[in-house]
C-alpha atoms as a PDB file:
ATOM      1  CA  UNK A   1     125.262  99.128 104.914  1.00  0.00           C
ATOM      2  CA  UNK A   2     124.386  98.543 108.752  1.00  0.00           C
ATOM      3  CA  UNK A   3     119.901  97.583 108.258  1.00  0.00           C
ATOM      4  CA  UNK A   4     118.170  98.521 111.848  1.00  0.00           C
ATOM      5  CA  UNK A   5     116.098  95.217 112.722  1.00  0.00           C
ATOM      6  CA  UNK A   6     112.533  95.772 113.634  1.00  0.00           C
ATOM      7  CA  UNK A   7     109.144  93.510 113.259  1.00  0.00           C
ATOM      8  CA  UNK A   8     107.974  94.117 109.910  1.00  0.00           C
ATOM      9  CA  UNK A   9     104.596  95.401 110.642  1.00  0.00           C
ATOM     10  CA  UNK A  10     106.428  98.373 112.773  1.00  0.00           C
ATOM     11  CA  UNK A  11     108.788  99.047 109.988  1.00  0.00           C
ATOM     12  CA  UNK A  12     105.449  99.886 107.859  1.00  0.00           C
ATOM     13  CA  UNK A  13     104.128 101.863 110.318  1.00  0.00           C
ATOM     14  CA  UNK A  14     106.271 104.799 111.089  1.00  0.00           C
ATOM     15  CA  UNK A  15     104.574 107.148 109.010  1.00  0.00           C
ATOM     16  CA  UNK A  16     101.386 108.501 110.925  1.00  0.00           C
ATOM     17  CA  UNK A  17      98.251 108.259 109.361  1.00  0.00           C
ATOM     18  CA  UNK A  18      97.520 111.924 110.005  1.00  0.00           C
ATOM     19  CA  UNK A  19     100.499 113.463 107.298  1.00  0.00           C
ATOM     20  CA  UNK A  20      98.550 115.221 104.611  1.00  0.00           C
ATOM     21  CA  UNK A  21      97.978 113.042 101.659  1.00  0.00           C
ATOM     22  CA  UNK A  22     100.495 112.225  99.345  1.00  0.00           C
ATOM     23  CA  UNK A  23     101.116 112.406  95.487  1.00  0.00           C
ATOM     24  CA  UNK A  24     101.443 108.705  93.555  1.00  0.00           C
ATOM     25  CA  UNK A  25     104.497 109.818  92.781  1.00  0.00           C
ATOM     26  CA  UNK A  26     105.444 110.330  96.484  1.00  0.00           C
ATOM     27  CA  UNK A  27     104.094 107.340  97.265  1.00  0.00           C
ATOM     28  CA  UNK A  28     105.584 104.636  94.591  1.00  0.00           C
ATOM     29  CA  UNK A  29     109.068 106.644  95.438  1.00  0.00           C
ATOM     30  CA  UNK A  30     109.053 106.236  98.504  1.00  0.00           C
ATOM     31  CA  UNK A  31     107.856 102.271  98.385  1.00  0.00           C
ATOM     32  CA  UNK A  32     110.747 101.661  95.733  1.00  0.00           C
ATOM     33  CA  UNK A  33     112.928 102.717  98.398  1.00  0.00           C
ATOM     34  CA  UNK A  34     111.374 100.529 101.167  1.00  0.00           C
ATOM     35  CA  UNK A  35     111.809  97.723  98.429  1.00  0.00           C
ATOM     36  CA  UNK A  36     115.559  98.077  98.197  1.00  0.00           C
ATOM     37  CA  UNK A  37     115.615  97.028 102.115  1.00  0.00           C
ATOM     38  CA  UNK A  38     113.235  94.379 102.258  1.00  0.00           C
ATOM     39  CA  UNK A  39     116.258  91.253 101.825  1.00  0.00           C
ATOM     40  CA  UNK A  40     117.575  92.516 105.079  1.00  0.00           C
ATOM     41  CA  UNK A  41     114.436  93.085 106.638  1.00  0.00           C
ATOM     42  CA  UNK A  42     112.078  90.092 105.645  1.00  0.00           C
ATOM     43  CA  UNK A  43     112.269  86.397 106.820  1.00  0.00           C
ATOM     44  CA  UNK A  44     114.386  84.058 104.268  1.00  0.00           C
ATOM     45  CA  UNK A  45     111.044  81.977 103.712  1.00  0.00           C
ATOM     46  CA  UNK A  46     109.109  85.176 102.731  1.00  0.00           C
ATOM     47  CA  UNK A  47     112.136  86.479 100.308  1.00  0.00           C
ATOM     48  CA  UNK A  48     112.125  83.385  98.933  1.00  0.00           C
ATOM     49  CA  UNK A  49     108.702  83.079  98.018  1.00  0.00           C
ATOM     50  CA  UNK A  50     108.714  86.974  96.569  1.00  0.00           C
ATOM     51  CA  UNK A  51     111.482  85.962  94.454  1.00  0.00           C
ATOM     52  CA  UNK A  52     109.541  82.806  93.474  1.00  0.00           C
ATOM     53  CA  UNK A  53     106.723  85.287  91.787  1.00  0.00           C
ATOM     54  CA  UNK A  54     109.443  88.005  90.335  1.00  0.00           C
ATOM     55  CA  UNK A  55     110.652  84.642  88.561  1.00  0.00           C
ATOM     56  CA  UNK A  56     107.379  83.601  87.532  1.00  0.00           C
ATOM     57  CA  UNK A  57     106.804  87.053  86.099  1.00  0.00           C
ATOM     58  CA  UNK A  58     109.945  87.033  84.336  1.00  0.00           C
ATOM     59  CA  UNK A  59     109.307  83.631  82.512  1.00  0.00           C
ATOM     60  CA  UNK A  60     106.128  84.761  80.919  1.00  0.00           C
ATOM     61  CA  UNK A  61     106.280  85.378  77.198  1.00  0.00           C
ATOM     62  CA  UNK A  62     105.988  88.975  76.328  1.00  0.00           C
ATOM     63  CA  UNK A  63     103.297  87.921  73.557  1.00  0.00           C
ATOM     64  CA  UNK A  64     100.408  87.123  75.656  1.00  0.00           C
ATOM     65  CA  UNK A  65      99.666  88.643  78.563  1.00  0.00           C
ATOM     66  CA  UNK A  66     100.975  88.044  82.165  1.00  0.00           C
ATOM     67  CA  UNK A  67      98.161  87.656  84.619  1.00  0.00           C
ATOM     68  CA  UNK A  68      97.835  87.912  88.530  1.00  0.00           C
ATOM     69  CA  UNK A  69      94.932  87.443  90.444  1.00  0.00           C
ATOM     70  CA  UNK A  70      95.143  88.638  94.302  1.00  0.00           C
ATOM     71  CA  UNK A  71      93.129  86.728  96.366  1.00  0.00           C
ATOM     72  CA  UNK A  72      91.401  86.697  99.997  1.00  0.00           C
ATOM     73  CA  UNK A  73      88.940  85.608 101.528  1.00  0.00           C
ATOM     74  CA  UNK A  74      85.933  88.447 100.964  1.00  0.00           C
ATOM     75  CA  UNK A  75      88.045  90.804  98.343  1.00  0.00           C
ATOM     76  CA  UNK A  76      87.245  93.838  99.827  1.00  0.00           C
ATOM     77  CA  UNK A  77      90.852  94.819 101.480  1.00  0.00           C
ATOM     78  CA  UNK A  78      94.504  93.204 100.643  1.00  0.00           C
ATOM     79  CA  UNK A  79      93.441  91.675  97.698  1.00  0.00           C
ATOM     80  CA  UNK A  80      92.500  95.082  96.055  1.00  0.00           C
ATOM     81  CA  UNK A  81      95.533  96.960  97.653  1.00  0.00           C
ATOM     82  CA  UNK A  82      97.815  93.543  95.276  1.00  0.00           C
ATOM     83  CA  UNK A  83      95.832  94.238  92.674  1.00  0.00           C
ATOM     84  CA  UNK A  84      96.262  98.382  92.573  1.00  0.00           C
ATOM     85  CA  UNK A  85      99.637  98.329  93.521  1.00  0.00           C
ATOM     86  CA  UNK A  86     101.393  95.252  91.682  1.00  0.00           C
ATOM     87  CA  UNK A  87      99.485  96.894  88.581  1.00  0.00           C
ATOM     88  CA  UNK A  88     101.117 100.530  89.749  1.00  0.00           C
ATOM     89  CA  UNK A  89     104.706  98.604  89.998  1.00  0.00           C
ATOM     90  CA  UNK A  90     104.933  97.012  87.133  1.00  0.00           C
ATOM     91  CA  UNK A  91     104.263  99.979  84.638  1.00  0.00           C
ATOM     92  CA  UNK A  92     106.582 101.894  86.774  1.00  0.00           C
ATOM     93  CA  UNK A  93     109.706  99.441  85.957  1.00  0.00           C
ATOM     94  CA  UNK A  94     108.283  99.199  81.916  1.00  0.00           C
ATOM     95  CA  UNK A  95     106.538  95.743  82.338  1.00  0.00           C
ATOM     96  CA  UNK A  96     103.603  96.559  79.876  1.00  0.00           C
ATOM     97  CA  UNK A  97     102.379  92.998  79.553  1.00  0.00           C
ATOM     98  CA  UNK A  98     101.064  92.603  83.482  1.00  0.00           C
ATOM     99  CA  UNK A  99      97.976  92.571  83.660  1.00  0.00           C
ATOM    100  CA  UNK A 100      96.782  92.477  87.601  1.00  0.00           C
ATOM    101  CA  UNK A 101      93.098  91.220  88.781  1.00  0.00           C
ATOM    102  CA  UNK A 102      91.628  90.248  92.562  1.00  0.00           C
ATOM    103  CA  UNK A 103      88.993  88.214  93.855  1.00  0.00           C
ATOM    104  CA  UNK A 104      87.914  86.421  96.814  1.00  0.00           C
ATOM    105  CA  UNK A 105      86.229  82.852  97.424  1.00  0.00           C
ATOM    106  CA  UNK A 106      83.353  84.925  97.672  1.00  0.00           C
ATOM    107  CA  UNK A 107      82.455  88.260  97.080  1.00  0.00           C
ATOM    108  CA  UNK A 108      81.060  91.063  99.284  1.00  0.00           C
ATOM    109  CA  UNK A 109      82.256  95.039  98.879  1.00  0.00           C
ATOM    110  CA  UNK A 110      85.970  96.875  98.239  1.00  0.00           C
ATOM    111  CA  UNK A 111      86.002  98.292 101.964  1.00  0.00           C
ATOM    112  CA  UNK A 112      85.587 101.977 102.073  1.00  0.00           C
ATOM    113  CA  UNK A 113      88.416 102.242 104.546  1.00  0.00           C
ATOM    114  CA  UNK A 114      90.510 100.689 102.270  1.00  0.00           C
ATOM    115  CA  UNK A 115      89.559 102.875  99.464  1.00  0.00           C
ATOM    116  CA  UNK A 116      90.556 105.790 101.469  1.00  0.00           C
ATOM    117  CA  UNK A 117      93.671 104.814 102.903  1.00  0.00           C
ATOM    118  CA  UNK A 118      94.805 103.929  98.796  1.00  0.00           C
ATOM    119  CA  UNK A 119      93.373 107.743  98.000  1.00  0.00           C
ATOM    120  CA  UNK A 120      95.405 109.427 100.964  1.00  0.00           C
ATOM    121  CA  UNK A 121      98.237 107.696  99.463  1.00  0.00           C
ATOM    122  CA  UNK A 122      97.517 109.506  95.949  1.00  0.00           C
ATOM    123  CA  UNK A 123      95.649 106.391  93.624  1.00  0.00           C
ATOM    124  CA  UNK A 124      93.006 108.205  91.679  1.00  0.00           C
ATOM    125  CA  UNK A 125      89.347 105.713  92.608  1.00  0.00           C
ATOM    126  CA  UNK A 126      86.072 107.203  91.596  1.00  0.00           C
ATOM    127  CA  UNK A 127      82.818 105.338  92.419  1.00  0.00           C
ATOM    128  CA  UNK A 128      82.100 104.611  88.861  1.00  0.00           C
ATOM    129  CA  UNK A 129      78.395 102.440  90.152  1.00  0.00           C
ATOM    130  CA  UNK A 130      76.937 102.905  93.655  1.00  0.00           C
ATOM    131  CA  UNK A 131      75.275  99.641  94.950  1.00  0.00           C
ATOM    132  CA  UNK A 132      75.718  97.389  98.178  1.00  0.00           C
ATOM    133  CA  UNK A 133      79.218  96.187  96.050  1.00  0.00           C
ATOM    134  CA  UNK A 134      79.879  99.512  94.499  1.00  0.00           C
ATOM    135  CA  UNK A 135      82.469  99.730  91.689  1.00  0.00           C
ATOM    136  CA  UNK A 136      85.128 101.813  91.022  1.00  0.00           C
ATOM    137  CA  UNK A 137      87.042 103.302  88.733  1.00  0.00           C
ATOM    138  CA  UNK A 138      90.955 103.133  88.906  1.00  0.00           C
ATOM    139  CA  UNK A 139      93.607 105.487  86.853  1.00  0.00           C
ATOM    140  CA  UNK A 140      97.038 104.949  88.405  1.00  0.00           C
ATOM    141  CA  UNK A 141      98.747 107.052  85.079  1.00  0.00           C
ATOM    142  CA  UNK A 142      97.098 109.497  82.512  1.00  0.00           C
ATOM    143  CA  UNK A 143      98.749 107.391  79.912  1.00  0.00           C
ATOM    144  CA  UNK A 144      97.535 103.983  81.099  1.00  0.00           C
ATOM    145  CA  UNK A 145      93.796 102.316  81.035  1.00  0.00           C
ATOM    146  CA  UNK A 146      91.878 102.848  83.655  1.00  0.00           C
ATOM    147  CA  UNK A 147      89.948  99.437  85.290  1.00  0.00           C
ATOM    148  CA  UNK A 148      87.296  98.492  87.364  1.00  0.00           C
ATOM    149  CA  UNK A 149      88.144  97.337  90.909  1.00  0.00           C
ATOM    150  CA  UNK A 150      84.985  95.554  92.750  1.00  0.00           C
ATOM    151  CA  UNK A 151      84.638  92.851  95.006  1.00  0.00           C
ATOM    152  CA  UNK A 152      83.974  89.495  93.573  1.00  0.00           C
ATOM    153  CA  UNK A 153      84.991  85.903  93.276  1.00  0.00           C
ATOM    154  CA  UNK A 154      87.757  84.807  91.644  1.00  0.00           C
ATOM    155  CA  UNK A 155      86.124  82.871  88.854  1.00  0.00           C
ATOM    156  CA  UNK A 156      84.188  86.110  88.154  1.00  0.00           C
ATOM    157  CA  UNK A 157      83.816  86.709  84.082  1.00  0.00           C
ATOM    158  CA  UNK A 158      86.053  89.540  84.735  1.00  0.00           C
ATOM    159  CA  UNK A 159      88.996  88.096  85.819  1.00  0.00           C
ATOM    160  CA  UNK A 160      91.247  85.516  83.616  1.00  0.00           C
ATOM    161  CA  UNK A 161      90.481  82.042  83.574  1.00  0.00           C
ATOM    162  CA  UNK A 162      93.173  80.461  83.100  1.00  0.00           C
ATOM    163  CA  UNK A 163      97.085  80.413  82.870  1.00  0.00           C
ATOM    164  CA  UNK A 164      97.178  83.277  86.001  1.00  0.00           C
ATOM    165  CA  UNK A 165      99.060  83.740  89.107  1.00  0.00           C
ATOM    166  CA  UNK A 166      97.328  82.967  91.666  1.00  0.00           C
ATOM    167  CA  UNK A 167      98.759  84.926  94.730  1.00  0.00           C
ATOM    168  CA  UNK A 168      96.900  84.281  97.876  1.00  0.00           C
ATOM    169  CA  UNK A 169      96.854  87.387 100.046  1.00  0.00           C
ATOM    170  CA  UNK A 170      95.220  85.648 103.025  1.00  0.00           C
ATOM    171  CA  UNK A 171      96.020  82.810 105.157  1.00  0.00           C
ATOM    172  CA  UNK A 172      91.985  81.721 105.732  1.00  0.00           C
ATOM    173  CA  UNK A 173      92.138  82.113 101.957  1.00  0.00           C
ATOM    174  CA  UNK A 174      95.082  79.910 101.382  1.00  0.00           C
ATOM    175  CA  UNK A 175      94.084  77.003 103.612  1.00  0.00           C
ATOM    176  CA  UNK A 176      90.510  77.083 102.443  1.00  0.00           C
ATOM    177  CA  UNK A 177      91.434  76.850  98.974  1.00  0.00           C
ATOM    178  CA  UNK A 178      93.664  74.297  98.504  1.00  0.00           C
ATOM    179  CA  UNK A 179      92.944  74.138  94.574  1.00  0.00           C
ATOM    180  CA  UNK A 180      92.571  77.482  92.620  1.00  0.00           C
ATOM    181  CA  UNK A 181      91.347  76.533  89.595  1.00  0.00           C
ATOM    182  CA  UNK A 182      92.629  77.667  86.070  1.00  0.00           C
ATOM    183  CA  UNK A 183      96.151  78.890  88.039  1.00  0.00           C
ATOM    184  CA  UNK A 184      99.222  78.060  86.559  1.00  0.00           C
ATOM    185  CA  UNK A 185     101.343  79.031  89.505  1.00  0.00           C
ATOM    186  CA  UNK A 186     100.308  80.336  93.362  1.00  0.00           C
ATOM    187  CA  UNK A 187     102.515  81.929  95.911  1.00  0.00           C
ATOM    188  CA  UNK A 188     101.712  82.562  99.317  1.00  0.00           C
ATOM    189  CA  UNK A 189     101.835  85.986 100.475  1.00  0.00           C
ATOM    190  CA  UNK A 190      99.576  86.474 103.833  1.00  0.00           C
ATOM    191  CA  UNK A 191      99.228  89.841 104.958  1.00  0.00           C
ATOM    192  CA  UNK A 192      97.406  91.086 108.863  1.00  0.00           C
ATOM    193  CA  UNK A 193      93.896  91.976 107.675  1.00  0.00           C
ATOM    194  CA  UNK A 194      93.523  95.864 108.861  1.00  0.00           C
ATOM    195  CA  UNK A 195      89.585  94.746 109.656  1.00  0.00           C
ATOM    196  CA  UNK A 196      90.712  93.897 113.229  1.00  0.00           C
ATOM    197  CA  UNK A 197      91.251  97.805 113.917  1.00  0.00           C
ATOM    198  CA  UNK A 198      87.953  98.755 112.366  1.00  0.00           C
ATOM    199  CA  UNK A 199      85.994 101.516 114.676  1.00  0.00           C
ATOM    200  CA  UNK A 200      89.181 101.882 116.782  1.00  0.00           C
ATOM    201  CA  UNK A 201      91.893 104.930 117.400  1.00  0.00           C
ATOM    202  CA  UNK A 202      94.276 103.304 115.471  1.00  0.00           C
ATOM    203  CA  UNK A 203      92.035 102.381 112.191  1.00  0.00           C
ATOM    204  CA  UNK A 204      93.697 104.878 109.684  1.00  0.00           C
ATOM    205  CA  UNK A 205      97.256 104.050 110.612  1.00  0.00           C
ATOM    206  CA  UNK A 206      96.587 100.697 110.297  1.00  0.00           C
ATOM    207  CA  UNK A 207      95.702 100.743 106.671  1.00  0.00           C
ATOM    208  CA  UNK A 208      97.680 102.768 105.504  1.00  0.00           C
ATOM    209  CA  UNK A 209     100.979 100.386 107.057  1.00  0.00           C
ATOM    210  CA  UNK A 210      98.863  97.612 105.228  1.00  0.00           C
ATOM    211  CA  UNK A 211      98.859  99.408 101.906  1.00  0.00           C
ATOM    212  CA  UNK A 212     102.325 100.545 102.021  1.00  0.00           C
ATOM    213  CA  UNK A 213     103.771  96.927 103.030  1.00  0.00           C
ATOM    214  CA  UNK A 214     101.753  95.519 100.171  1.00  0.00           C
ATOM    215  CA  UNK A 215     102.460  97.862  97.939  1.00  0.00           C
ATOM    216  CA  UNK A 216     106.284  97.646  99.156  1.00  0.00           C
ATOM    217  CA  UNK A 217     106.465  94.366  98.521  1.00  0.00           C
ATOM    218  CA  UNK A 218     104.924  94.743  95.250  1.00  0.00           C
ATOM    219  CA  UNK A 219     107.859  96.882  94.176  1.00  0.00           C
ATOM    220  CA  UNK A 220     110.441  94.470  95.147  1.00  0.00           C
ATOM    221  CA  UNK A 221     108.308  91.531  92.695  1.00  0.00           C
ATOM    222  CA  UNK A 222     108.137  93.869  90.000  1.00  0.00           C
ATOM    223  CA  UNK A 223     111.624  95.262  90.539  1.00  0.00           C
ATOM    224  CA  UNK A 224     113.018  91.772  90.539  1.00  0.00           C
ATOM    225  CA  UNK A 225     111.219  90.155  87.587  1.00  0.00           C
ATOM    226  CA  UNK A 226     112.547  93.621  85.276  1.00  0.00           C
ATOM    227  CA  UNK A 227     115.796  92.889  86.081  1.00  0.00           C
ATOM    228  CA  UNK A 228     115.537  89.070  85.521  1.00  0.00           C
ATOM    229  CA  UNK A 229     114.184  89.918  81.995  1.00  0.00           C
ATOM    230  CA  UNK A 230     117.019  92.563  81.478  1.00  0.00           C
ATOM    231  CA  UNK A 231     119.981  89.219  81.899  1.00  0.00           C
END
């Protein structure tokens, strides 16, 4: 199959900001599609490092749970968006031990803007608390527990402690933590913060190609660590 080449920021991006809102459904069907495309559209070093965390994943026993932690640097964008939709993707392909958390070397508020771009794209979030750091309330599938998503480190009581992923969402993140303590494995995963079109024309779009990469290349982890199980 002939794959058009385009930066991968672009590829994200097609889809205006100003289409009507879209079902979960809608959305996780059309992200496991983008997922299928991503090892002819991604660079061999970020592939490799995806594949890195589907095999991680798949090496957990299915006794204990499997734990990620999303990290950047003030947990209020990317981090959340890996949490939500790594969480979303791996119930979708059956993996009922992941268990997905997010924090931040320090903590500050789960960005409004981000909150609405993951609602447009059909995540149920409810303000559950209303403070300077509000919390929410997340319910991806009537069938599955709902969680709290709030910005906060990533030592916080509320996320695991030890033997986690540790998947670092941020470059300022990565290279300002070089140690993330109580991880048994990190990957490296930096995503383009959507802050830097805050106030501007282009602020909606911008999050929502965010959400959907992340939540793309969620799919592809999750896809690829059910099928490594299933051999």
């Amino acid at each position: 199959m002939t794959m058009i080449s385009i930066p991968i920021l672009a590829f994200f991006a097609m889809a205006p900001a100003e289409e009507n809102p879209m079902t979960l459904k809608m959305t996780l069907y059309e992200m496991s599609l983008k997922a299928q495309a991503l090892p002819e559209e991604l660079s061999p070093e970020r592939l490799e490092e995806l594949d890195a965390m589907a095999a991680w994943v798949a090496d957990q026993p299915l006794e204990t749970p499997t734990e990620l932690t999303f990290i950047c640097t003030h947990n209020s964008r990317r981090s959340h968006m890996g949490q939500i939709w790594a969480q979303a993707a791996a119930w979708h392909f059956g993996l009922n031990d992941v268990r997905t958390f997010s924090g931040g070397t320090e903590a500050t508020a789960f960005n409004p803007r981000a909150v609405r771009s993951l609602r447009e794209l059909g995540v149920a979030i409810d303000v559950s608390k209303e403070a300077d750091n509000p919390v929410y309330t997340v319910q991806l599938q009537s069938d599955r527990p709902s969680f709290e998503a709030f910005s906060k480190t990533y030592g916080d009581a509320a996320n695991p402690s030890e033997g986690y992923a540790a998947v670092m969402v941020c470059s300022s993140a990565d290279q300002g933590c070089p140690i993330v303590y109580g991880s048994a494995a990190r990957f490296a995963i930096p995503y383009i913060d959507p802050k830097a079109s805050d106030g501007t024309d282009a602020e909606a779009a911008t999050y929502r190609a965010a959400a959907m990469q992340i939540g793309t290349e969620a799919f592809y982890v999750m896809a690829r660590a059910a099928e490594l199980r299933a051999q």
